[in-house]
PDB file of N, CA and C in Angstrom:
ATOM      1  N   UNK A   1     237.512 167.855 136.418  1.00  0.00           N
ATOM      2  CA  UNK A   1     238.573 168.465 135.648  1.00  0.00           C
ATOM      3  C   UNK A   1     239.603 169.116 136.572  1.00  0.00           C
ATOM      4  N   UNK A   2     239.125 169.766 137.325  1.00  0.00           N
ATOM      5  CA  UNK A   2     240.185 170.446 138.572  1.00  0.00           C
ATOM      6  C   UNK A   2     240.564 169.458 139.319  1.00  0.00           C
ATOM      7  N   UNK A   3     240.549 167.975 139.582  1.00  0.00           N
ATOM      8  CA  UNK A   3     241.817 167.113 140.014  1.00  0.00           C
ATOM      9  C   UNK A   3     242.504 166.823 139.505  1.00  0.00           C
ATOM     10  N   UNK A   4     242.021 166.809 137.528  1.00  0.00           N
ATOM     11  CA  UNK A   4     242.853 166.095 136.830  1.00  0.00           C
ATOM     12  C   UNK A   4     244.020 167.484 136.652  1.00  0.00           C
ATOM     13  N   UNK A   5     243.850 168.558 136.546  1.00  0.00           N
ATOM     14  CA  UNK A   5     244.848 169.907 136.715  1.00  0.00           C
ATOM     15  C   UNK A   5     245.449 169.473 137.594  1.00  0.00           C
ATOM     16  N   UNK A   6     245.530 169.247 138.877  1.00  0.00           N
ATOM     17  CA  UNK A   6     246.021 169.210 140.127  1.00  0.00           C
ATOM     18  C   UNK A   6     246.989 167.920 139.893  1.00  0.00           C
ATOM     19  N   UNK A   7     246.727 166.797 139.145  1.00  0.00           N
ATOM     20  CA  UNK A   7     247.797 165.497 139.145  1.00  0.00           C
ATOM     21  C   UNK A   7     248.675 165.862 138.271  1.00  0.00           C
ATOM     22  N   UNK A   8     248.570 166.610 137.613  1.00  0.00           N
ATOM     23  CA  UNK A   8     249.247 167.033 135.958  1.00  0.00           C
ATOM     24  C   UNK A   8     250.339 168.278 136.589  1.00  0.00           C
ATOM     25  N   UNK A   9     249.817 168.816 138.140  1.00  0.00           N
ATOM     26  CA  UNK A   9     251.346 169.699 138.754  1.00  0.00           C
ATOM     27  C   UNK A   9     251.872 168.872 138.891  1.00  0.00           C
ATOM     28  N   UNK A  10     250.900 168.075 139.986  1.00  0.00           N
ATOM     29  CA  UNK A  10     252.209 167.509 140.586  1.00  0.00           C
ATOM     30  C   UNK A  10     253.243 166.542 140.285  1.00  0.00           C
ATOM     31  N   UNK A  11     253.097 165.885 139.237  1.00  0.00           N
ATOM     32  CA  UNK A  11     253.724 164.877 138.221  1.00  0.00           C
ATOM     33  C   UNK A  11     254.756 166.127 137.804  1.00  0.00           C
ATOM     34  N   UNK A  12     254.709 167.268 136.997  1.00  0.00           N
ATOM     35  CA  UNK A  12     255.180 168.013 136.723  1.00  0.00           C
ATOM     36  C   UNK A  12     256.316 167.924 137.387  1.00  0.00           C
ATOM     37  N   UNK A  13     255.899 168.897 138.674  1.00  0.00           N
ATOM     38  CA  UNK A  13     257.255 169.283 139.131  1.00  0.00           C
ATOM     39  C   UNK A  13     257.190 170.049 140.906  1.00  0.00           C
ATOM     40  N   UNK A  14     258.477 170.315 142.078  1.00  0.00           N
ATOM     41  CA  UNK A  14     257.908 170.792 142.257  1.00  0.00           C
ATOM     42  C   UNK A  14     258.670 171.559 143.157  1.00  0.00           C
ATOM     43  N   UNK A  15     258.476 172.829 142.368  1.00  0.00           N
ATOM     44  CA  UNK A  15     259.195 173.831 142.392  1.00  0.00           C
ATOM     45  C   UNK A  15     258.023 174.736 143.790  1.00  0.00           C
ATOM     46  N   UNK A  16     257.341 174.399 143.876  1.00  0.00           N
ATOM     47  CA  UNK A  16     256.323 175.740 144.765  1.00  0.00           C
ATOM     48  C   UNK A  16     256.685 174.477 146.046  1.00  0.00           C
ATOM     49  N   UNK A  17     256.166 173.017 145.709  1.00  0.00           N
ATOM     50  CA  UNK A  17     256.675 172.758 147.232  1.00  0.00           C
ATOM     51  C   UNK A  17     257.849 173.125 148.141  1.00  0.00           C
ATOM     52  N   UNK A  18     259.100 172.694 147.098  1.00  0.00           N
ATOM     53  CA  UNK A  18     260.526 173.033 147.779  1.00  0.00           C
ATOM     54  C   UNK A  18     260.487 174.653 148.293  1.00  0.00           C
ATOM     55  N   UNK A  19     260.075 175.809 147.159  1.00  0.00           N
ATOM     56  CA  UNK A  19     260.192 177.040 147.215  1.00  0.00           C
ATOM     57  C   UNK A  19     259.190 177.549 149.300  1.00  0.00           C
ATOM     58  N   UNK A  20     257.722 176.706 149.013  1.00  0.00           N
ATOM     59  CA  UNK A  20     257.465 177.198 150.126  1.00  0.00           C
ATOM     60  C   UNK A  20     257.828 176.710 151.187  1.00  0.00           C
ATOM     61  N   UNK A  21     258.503 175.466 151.370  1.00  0.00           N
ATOM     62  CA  UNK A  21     259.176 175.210 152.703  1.00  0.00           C
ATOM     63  C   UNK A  21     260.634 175.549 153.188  1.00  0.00           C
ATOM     64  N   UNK A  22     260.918 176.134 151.938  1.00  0.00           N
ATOM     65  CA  UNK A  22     261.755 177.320 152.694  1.00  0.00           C
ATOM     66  C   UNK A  22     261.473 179.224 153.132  1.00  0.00           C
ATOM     67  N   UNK A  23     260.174 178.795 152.827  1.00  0.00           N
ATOM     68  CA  UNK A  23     259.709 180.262 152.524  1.00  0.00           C
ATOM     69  C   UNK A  23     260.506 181.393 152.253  1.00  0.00           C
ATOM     70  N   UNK A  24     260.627 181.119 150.685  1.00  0.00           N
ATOM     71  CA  UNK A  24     260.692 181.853 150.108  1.00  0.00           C
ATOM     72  C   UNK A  24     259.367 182.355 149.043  1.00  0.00           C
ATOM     73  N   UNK A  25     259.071 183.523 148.519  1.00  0.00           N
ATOM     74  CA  UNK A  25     258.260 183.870 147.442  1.00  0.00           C
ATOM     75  C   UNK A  25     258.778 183.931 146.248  1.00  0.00           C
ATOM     76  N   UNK A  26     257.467 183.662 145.162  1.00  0.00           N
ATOM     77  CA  UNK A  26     257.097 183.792 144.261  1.00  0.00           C
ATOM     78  C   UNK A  26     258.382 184.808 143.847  1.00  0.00           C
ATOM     79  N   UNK A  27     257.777 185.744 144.357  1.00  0.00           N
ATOM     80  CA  UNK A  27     259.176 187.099 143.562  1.00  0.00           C
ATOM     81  C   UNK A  27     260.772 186.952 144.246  1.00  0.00           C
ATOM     82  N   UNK A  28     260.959 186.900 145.293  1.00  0.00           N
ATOM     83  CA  UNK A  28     262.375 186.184 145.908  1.00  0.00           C
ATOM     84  C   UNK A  28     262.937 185.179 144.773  1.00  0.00           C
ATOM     85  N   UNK A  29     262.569 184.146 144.804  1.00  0.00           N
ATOM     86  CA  UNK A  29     262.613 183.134 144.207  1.00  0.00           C
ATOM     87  C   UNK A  29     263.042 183.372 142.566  1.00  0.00           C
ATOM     88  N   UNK A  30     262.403 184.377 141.685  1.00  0.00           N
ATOM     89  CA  UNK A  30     262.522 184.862 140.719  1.00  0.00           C
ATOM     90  C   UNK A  30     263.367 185.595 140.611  1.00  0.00           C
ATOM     91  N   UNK A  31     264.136 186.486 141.753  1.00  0.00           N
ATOM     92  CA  UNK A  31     264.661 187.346 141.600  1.00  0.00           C
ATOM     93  C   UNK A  31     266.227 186.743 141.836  1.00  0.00           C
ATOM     94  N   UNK A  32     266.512 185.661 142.361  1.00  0.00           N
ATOM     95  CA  UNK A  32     267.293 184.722 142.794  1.00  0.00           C
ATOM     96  C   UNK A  32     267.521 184.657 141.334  1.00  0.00           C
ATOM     97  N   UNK A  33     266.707 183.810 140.528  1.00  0.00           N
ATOM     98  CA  UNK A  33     266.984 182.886 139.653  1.00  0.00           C
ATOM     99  C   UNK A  33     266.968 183.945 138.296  1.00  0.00           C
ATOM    100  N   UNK A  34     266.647 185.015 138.494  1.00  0.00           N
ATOM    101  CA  UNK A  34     267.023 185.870 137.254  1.00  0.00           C
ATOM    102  C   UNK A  34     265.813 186.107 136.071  1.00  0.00           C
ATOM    103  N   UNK A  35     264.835 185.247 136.412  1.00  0.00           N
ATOM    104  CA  UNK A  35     263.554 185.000 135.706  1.00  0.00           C
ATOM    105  C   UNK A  35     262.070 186.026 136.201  1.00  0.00           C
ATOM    106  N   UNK A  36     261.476 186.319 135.570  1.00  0.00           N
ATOM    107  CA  UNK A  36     260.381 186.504 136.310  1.00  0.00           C
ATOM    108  C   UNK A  36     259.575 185.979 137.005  1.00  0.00           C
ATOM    109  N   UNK A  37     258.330 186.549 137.707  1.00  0.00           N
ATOM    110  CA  UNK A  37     257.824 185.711 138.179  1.00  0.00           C
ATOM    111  C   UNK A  37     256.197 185.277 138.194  1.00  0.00           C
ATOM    112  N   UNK A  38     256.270 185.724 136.822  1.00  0.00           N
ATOM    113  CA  UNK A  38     255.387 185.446 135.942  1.00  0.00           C
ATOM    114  C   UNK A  38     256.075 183.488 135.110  1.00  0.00           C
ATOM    115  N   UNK A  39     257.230 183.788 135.093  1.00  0.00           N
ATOM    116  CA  UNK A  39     257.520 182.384 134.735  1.00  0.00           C
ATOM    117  C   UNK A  39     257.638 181.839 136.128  1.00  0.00           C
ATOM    118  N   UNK A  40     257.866 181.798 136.886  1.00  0.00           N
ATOM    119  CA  UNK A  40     258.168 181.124 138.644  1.00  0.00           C
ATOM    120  C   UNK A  40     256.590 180.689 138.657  1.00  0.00           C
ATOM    121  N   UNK A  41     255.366 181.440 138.272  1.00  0.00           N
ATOM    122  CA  UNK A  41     253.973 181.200 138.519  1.00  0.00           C
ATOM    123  C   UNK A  41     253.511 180.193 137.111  1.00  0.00           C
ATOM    124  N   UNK A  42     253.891 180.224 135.823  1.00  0.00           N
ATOM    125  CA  UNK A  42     253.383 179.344 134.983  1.00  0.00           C
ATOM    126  C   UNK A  42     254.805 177.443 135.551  1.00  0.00           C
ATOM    127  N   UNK A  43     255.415 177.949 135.622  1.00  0.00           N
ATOM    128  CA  UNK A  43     256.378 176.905 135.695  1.00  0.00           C
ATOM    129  C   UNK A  43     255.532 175.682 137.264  1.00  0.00           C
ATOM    130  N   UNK A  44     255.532 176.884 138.412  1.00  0.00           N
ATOM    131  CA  UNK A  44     254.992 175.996 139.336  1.00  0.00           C
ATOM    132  C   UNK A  44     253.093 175.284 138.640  1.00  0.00           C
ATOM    133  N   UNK A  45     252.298 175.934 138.133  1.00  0.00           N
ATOM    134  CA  UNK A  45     251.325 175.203 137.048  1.00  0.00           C
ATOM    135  C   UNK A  45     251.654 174.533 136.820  1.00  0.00           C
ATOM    136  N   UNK A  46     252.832 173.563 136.684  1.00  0.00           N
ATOM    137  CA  UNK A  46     253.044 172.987 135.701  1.00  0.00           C
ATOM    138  C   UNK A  46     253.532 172.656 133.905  1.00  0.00           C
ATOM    139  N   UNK A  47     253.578 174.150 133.505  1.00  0.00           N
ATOM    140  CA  UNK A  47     253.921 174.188 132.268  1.00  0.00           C
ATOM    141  C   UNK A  47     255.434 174.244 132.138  1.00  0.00           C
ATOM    142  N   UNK A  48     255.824 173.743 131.017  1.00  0.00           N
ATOM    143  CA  UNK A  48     257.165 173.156 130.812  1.00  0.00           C
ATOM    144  C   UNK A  48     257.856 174.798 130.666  1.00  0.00           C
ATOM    145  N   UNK A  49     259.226 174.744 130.419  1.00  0.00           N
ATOM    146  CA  UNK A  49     260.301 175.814 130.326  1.00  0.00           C
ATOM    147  C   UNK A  49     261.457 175.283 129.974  1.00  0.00           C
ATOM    148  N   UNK A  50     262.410 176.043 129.248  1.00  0.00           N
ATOM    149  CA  UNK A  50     263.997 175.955 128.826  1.00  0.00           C
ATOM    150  C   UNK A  50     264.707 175.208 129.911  1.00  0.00           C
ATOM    151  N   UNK A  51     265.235 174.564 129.405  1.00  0.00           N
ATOM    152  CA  UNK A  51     266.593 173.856 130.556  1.00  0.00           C
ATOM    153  C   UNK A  51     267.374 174.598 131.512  1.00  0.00           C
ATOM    154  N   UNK A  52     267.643 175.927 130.628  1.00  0.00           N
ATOM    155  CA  UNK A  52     268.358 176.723 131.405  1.00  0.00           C
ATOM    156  C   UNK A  52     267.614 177.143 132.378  1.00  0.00           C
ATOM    157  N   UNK A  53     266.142 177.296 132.437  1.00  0.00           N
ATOM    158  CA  UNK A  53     265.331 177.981 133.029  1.00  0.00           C
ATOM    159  C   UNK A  53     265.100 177.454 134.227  1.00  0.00           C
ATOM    160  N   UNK A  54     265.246 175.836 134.483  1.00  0.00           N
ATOM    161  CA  UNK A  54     265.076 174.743 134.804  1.00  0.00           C
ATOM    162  C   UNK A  54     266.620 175.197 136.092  1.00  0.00           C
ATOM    163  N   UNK A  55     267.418 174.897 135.407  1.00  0.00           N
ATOM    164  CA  UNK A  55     269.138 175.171 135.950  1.00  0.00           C
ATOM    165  C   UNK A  55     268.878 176.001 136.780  1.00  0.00           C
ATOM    166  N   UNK A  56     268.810 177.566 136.650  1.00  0.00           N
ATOM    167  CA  UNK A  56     268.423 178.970 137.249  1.00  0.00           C
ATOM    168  C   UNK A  56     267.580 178.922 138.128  1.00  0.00           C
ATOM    169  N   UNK A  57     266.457 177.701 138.401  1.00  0.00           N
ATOM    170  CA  UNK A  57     265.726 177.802 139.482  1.00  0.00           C
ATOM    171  C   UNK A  57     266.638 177.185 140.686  1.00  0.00           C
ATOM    172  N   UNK A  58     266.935 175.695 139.834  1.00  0.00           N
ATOM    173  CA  UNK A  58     267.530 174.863 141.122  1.00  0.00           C
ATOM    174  C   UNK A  58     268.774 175.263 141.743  1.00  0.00           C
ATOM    175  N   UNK A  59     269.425 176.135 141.042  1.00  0.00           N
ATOM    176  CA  UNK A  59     270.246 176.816 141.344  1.00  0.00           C
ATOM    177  C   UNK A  59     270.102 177.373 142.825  1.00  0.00           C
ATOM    178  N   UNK A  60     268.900 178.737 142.260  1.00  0.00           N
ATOM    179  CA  UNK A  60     268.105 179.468 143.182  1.00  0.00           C
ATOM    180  C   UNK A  60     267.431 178.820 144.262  1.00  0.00           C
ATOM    181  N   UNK A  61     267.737 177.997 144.616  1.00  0.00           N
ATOM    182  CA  UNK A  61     266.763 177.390 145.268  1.00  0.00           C
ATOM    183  C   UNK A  61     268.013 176.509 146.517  1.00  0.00           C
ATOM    184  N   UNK A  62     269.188 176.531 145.742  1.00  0.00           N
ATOM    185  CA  UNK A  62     270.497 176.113 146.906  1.00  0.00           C
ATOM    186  C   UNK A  62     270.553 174.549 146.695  1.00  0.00           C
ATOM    187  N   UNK A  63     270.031 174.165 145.602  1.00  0.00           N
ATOM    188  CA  UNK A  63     270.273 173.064 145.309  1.00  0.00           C
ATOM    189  C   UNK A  63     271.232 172.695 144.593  1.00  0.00           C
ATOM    190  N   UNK A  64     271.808 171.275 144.125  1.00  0.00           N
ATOM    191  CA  UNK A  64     272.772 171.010 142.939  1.00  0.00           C
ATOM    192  C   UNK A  64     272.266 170.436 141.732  1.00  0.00           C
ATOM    193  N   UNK A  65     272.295 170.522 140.746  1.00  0.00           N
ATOM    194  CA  UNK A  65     272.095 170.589 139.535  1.00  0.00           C
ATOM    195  C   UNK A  65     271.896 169.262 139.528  1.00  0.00           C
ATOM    196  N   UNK A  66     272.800 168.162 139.937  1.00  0.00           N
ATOM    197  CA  UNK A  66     272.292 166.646 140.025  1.00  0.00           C
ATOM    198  C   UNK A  66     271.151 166.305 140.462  1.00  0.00           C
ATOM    199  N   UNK A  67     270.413 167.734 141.697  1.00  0.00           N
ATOM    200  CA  UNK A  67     269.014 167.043 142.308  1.00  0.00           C
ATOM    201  C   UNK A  67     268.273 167.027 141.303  1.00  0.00           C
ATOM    202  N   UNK A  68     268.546 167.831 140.320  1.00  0.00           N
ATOM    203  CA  UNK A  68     267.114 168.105 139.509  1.00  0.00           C
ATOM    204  C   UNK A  68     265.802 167.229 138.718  1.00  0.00           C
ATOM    205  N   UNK A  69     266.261 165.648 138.928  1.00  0.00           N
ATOM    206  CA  UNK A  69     264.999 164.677 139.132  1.00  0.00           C
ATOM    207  C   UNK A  69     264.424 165.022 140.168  1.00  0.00           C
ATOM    208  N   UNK A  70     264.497 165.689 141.397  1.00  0.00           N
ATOM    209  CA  UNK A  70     264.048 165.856 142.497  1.00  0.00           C
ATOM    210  C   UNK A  70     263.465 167.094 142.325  1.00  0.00           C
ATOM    211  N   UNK A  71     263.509 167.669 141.770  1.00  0.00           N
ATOM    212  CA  UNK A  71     262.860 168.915 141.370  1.00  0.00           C
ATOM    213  C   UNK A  71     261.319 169.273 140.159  1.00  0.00           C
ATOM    214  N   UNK A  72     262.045 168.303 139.074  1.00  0.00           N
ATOM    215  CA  UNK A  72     261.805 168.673 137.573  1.00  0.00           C
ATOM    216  C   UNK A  72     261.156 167.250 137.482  1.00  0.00           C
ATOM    217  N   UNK A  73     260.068 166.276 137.195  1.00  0.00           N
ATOM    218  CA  UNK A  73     259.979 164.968 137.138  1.00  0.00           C
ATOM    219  C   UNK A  73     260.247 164.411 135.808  1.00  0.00           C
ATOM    220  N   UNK A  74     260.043 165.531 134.579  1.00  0.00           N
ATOM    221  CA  UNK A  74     260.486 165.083 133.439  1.00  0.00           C
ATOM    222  C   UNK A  74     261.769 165.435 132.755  1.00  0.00           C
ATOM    223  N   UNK A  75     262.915 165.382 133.530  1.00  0.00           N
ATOM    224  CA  UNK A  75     263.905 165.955 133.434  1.00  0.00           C
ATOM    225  C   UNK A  75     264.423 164.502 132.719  1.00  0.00           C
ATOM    226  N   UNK A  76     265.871 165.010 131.927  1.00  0.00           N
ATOM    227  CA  UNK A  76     266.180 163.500 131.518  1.00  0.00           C
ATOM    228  C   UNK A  76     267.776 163.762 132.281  1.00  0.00           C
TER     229      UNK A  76
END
């Protein structure tokens, strides 16, 4: 069961990879994007969030809004 969690991030999305190779944190990262980081921690899980919420990271993160297949995998 804990691999099948683990394929279901990373299909997701991936917001903790990009976030830690720039090292930045959990709370940085949140505080950037205006969100908590209580959502920065369910979002990198894998659980879905608002578009805008979505926007506000990649934002935060110094990206452009076009990467966000590169970010988000179920983005449309």
């Amino acid at each position: 069961m804990r691999s099948y969690r683990k394929v279901i991030v990373l299909m997701g999305n991936r917001v903790k990879q990009i976030r830690e190779s720039q090292l930045v944190s959990k709370a940085e990262l949140a505080r950037k994007a205006g969100v908590s980081p209580i959502t920065i921690d369910r979002i990198e899980k894998g659980m879905d969030c608002r578009m805008d919420t979505k926007r506000k990271i990649i934002k935060a993160l110094g990206l452009k809004l076009s990467d966000a297949s590169e970010v988000f995998d179920n983005d449309n």
